[in-house]
PDB file of N, CA and C in Angstrom:
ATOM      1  N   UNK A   1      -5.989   2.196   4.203  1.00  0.00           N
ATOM      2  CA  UNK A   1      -5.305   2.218   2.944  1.00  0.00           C
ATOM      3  C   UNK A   1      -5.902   3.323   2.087  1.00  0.00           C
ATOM      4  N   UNK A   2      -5.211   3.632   1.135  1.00  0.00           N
ATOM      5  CA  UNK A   2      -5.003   4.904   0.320  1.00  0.00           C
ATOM      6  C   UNK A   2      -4.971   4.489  -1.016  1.00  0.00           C
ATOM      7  N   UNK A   3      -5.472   5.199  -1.829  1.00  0.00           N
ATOM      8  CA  UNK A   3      -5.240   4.624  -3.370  1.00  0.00           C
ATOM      9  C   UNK A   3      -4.717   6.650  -3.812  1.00  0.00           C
ATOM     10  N   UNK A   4      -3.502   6.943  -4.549  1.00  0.00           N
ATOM     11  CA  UNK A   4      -2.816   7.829  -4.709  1.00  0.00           C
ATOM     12  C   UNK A   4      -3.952   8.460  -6.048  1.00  0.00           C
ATOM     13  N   UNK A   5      -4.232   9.576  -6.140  1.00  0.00           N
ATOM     14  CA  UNK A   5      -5.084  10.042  -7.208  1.00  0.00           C
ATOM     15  C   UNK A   5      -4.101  11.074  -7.800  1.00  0.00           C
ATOM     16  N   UNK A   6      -3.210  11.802  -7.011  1.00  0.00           N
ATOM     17  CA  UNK A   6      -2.475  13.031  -8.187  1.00  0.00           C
ATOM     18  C   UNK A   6      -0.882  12.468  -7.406  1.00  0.00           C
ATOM     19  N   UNK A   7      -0.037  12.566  -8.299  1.00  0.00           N
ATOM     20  CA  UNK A   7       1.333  13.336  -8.030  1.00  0.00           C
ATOM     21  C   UNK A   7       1.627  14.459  -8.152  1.00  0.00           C
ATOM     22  N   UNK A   8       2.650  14.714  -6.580  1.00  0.00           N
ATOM     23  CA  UNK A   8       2.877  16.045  -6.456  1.00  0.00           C
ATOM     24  C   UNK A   8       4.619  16.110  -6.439  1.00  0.00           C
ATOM     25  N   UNK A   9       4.803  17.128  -6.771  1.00  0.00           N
ATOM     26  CA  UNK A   9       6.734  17.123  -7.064  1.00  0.00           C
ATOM     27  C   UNK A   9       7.163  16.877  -5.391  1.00  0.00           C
ATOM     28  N   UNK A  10       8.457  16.876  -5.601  1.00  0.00           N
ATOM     29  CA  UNK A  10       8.790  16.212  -4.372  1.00  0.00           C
ATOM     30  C   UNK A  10       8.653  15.119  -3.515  1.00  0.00           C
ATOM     31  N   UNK A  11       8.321  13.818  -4.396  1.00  0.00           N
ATOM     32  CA  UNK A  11       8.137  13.166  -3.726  1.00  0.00           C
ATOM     33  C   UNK A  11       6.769  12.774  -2.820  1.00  0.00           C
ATOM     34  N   UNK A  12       5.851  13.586  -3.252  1.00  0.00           N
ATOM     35  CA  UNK A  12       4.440  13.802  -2.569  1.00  0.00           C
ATOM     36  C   UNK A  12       3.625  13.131  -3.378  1.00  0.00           C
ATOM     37  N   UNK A  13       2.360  13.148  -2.617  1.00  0.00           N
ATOM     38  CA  UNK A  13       1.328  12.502  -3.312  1.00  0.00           C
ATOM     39  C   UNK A  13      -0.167  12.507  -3.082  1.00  0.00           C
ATOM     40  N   UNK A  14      -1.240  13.251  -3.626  1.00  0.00           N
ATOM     41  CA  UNK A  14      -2.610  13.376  -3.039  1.00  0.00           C
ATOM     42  C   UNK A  14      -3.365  11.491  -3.106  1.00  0.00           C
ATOM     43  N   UNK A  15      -3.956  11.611  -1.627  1.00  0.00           N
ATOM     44  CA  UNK A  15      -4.584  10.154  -2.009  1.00  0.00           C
ATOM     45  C   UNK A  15      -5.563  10.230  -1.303  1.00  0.00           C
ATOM     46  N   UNK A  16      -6.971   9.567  -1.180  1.00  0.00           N
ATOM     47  CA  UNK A  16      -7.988   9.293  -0.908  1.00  0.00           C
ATOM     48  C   UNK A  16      -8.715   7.956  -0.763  1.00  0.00           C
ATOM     49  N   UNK A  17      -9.616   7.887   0.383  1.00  0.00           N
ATOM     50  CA  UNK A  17      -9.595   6.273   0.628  1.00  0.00           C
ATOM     51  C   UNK A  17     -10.694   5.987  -0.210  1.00  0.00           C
ATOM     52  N   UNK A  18     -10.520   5.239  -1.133  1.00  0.00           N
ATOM     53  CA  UNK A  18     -12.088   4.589  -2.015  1.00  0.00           C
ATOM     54  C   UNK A  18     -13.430   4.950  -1.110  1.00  0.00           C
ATOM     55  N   UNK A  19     -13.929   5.765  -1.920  1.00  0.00           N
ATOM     56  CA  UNK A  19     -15.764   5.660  -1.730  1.00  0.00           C
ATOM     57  C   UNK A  19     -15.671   6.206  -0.204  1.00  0.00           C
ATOM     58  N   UNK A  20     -14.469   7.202  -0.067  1.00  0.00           N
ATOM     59  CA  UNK A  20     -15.227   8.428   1.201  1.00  0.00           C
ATOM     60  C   UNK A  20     -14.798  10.077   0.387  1.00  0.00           C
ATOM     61  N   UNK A  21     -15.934  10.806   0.558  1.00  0.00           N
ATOM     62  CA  UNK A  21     -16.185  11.627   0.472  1.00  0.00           C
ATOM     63  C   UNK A  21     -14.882  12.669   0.709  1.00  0.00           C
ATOM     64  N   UNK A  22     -14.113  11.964   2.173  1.00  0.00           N
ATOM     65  CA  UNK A  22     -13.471  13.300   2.545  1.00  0.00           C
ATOM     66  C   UNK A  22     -12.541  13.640   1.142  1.00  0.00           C
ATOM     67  N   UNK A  23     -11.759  14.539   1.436  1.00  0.00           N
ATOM     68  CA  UNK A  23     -11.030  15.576   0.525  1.00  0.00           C
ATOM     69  C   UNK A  23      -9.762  14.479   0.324  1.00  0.00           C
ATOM     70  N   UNK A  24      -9.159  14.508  -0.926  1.00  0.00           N
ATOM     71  CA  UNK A  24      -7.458  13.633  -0.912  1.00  0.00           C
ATOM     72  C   UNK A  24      -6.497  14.283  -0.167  1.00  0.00           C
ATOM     73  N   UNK A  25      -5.947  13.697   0.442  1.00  0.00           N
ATOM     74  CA  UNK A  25      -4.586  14.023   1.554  1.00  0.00           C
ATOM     75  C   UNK A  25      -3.325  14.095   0.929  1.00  0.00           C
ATOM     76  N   UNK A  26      -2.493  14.889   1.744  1.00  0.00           N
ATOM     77  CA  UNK A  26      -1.007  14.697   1.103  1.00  0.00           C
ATOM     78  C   UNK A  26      -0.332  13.901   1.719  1.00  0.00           C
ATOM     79  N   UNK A  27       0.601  13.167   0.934  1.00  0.00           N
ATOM     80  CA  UNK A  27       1.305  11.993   1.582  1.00  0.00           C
ATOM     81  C   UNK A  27       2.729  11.953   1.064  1.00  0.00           C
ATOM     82  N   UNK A  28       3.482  11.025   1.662  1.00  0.00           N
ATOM     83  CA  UNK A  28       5.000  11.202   1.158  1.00  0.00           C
ATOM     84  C   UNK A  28       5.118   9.601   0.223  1.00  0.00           C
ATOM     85  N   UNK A  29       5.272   9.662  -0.538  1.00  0.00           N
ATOM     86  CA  UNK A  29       5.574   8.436  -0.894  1.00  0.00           C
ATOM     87  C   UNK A  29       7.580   7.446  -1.429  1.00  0.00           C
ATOM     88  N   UNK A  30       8.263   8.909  -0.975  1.00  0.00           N
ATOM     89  CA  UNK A  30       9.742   8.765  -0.766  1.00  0.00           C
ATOM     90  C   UNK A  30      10.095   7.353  -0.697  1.00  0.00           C
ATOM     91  N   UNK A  31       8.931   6.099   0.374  1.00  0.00           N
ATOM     92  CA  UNK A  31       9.506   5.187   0.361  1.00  0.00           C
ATOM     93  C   UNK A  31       8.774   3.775  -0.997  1.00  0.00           C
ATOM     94  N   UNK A  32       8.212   4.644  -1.217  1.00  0.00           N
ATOM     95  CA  UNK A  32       7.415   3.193  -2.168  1.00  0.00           C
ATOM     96  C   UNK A  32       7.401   3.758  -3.606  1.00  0.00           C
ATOM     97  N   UNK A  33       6.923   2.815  -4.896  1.00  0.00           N
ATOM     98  CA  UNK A  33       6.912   3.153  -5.977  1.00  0.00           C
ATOM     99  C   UNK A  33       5.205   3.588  -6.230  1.00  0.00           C
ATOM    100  N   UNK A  34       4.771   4.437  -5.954  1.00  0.00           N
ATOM    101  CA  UNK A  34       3.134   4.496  -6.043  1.00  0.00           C
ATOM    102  C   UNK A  34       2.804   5.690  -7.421  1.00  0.00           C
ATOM    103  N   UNK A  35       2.780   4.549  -8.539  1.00  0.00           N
ATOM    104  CA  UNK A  35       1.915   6.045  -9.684  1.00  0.00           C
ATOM    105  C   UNK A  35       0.064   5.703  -9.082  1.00  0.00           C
ATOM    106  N   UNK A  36       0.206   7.040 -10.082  1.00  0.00           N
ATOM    107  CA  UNK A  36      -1.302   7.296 -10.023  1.00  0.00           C
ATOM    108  C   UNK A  36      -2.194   5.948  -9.905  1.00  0.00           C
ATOM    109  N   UNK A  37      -2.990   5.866  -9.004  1.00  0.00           N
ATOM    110  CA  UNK A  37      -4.223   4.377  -9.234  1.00  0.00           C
ATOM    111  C   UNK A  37      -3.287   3.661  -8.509  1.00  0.00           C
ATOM    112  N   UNK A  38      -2.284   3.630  -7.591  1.00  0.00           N
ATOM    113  CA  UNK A  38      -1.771   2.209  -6.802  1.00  0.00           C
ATOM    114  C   UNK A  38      -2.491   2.647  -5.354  1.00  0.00           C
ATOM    115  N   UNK A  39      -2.787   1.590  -4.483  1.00  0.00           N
ATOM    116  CA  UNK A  39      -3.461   1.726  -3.361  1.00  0.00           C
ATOM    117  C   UNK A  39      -1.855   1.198  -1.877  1.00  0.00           C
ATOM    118  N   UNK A  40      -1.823   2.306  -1.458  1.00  0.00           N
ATOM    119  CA  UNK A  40      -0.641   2.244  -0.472  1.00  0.00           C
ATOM    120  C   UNK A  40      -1.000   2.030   1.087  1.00  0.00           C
ATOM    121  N   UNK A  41      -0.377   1.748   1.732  1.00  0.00           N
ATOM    122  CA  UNK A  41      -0.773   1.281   3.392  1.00  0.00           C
ATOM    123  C   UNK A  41       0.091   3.102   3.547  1.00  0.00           C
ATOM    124  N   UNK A  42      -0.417   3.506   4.602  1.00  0.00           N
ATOM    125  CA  UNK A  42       0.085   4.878   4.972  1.00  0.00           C
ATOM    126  C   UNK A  42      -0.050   4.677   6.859  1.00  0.00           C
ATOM    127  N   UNK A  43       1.259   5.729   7.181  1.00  0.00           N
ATOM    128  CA  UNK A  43       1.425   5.830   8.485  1.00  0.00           C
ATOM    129  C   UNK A  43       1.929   6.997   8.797  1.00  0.00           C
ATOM    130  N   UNK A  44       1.352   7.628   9.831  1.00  0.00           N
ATOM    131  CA  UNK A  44       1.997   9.100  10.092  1.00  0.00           C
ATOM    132  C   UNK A  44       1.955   9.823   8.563  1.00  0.00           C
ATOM    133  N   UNK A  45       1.286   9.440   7.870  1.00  0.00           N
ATOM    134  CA  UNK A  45       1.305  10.997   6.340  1.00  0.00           C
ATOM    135  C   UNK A  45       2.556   9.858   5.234  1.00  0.00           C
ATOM    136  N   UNK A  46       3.112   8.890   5.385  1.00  0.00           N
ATOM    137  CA  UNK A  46       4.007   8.065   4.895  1.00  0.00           C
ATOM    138  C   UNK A  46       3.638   7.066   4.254  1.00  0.00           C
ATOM    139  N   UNK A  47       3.915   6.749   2.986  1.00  0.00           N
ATOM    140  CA  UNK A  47       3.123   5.425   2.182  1.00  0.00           C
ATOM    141  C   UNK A  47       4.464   4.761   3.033  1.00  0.00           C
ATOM    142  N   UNK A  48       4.256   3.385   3.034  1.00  0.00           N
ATOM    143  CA  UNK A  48       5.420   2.369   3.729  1.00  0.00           C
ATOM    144  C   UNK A  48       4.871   0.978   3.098  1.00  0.00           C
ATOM    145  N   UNK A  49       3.978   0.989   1.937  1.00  0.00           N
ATOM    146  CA  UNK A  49       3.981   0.131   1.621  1.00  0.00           C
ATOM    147  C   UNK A  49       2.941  -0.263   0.269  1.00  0.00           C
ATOM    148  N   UNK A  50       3.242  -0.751  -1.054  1.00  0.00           N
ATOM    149  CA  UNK A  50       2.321  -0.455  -2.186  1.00  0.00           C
ATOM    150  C   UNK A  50       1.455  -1.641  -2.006  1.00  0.00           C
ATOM    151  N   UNK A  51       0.091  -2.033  -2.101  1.00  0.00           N
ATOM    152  CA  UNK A  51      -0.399  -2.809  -2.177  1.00  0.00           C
ATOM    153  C   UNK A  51      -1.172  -3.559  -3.374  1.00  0.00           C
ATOM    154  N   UNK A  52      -0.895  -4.539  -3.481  1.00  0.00           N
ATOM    155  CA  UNK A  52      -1.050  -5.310  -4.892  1.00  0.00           C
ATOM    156  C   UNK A  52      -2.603  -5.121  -5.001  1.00  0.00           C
ATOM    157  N   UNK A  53      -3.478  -4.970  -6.015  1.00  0.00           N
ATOM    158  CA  UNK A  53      -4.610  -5.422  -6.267  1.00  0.00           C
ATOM    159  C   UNK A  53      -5.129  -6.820  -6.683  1.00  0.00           C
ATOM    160  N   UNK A  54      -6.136  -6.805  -5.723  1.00  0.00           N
ATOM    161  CA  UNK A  54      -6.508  -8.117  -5.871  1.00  0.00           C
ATOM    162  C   UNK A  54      -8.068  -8.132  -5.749  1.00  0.00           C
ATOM    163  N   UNK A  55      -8.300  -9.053  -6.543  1.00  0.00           N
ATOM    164  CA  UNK A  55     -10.280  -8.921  -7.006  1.00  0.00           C
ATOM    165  C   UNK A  55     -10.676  -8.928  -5.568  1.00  0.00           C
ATOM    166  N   UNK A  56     -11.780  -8.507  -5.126  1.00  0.00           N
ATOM    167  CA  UNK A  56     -12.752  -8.585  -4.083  1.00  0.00           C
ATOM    168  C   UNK A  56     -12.769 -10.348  -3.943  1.00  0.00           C
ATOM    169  N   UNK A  57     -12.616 -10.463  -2.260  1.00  0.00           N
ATOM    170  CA  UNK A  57     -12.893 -11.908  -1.474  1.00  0.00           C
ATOM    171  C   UNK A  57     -11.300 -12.744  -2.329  1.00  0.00           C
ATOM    172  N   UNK A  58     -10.706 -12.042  -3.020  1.00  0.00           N
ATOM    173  CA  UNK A  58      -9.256 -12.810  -3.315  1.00  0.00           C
ATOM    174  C   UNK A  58      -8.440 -12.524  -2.272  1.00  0.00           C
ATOM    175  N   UNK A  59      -8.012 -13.890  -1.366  1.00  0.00           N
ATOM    176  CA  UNK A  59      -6.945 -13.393  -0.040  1.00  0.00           C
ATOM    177  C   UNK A  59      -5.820 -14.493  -0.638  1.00  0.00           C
ATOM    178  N   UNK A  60      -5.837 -15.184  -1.471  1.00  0.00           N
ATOM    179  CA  UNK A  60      -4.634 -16.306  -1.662  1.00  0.00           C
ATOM    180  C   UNK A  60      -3.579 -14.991  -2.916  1.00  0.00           C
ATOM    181  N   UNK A  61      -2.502 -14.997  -2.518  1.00  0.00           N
ATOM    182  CA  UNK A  61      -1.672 -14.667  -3.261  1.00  0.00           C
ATOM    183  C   UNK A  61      -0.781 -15.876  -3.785  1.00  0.00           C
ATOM    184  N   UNK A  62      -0.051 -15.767  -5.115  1.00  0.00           N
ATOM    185  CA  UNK A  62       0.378 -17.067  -6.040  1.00  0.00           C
ATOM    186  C   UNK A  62       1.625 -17.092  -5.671  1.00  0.00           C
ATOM    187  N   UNK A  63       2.984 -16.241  -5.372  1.00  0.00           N
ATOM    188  CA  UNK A  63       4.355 -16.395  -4.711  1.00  0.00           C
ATOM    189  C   UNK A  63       4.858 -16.445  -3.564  1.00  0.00           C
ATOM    190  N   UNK A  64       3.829 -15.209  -2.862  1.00  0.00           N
ATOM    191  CA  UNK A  64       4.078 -15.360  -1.332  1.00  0.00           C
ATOM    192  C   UNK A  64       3.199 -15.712  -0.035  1.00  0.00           C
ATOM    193  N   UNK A  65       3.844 -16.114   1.024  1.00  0.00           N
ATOM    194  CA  UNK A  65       2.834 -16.763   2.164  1.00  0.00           C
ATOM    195  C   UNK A  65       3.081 -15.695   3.576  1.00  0.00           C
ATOM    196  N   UNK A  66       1.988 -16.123   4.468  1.00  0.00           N
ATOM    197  CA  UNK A  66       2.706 -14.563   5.599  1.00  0.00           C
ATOM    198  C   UNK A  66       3.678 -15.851   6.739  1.00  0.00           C
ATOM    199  N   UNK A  67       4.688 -15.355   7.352  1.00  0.00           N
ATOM    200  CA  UNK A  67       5.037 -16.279   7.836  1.00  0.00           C
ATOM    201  C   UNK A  67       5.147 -15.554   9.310  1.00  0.00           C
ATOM    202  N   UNK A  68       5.120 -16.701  10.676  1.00  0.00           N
ATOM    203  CA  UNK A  68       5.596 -15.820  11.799  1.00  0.00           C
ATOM    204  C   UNK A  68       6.745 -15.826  11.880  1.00  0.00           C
ATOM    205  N   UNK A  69       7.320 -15.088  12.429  1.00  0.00           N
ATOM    206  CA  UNK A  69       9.053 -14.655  12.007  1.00  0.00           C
ATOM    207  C   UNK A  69       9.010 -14.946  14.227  1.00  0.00           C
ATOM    208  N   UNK A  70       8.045 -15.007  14.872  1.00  0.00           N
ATOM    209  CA  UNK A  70       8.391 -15.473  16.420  1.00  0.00           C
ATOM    210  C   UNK A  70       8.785 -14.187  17.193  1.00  0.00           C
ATOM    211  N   UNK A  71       8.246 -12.813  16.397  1.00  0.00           N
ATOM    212  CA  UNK A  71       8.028 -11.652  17.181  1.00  0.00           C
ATOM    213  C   UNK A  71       7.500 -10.715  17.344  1.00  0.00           C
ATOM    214  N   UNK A  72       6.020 -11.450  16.888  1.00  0.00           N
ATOM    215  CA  UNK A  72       4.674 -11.222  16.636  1.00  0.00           C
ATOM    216  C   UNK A  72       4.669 -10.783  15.416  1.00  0.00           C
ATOM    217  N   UNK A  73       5.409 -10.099  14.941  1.00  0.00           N
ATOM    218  CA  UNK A  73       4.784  -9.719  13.447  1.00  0.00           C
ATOM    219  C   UNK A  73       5.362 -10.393  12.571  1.00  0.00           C
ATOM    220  N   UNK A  74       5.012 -10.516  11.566  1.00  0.00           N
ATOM    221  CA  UNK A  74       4.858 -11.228  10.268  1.00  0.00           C
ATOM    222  C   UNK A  74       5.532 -10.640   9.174  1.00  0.00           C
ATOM    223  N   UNK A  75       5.991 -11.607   8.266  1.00  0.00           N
ATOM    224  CA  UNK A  75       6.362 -11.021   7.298  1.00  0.00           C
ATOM    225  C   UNK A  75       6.372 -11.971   5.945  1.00  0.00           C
ATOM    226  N   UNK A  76       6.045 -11.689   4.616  1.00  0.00           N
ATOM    227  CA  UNK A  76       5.979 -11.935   3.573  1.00  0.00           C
ATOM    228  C   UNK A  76       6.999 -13.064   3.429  1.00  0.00           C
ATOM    229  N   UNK A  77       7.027 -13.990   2.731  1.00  0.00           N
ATOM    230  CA  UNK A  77       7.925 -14.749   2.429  1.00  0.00           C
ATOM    231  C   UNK A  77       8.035 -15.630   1.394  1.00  0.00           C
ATOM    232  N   UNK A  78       8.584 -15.871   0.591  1.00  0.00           N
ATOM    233  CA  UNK A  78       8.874 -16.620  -0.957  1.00  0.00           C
ATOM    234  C   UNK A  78       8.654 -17.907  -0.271  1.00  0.00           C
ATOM    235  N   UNK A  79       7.429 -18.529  -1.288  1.00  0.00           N
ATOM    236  CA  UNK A  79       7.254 -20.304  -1.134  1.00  0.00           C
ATOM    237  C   UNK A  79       7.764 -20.712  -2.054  1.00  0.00           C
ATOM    238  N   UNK A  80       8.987 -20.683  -2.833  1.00  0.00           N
ATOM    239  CA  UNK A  80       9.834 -21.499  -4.032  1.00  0.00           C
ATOM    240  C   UNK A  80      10.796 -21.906  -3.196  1.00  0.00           C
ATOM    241  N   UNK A  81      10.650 -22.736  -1.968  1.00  0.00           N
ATOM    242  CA  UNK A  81      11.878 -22.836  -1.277  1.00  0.00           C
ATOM    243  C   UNK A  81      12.788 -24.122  -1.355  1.00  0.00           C
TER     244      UNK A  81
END
């Protein structure tokens, strides 16, 4: 994961992984809403996904649960059901 430090026109975006040294990368963020300071899941140079902040050792989220969907991967799902 990536936390976005500059916007770049086009749809771009410099980001860098917390507390490494290397240099910020360019990334596309076309598919997600990422301002400055949001931390994104990235693939192939592609944000594909914004990730909520949550305090250190916080894994319970308050709306959604992961559910198996029965084809190995998982997906988010509303517990107001």
């Amino acid at each position: 994961m990536l936390r976005v430090v500059r916007s770049l026109p086009g749809d771009m975006a410099l980001a860098a992984a917390e507390g490494s040294a290397e240099e910020p990368e360019e990334i596309s963020v076309a598919l997600v809403v990422a301002p400055v300071g949001t931390t994104v899941l990235v693939h192939a140079g592609e944000a594909i996904a914004a990730v909520p902040d949550a305090a250190p050792g916080d894994t319970e989220t308050a709306d959604t649960e992961t559910a198996d969907t029965g084809t190995g991967h998982t997906r988010a799902r509303d517990t107001d059901e």
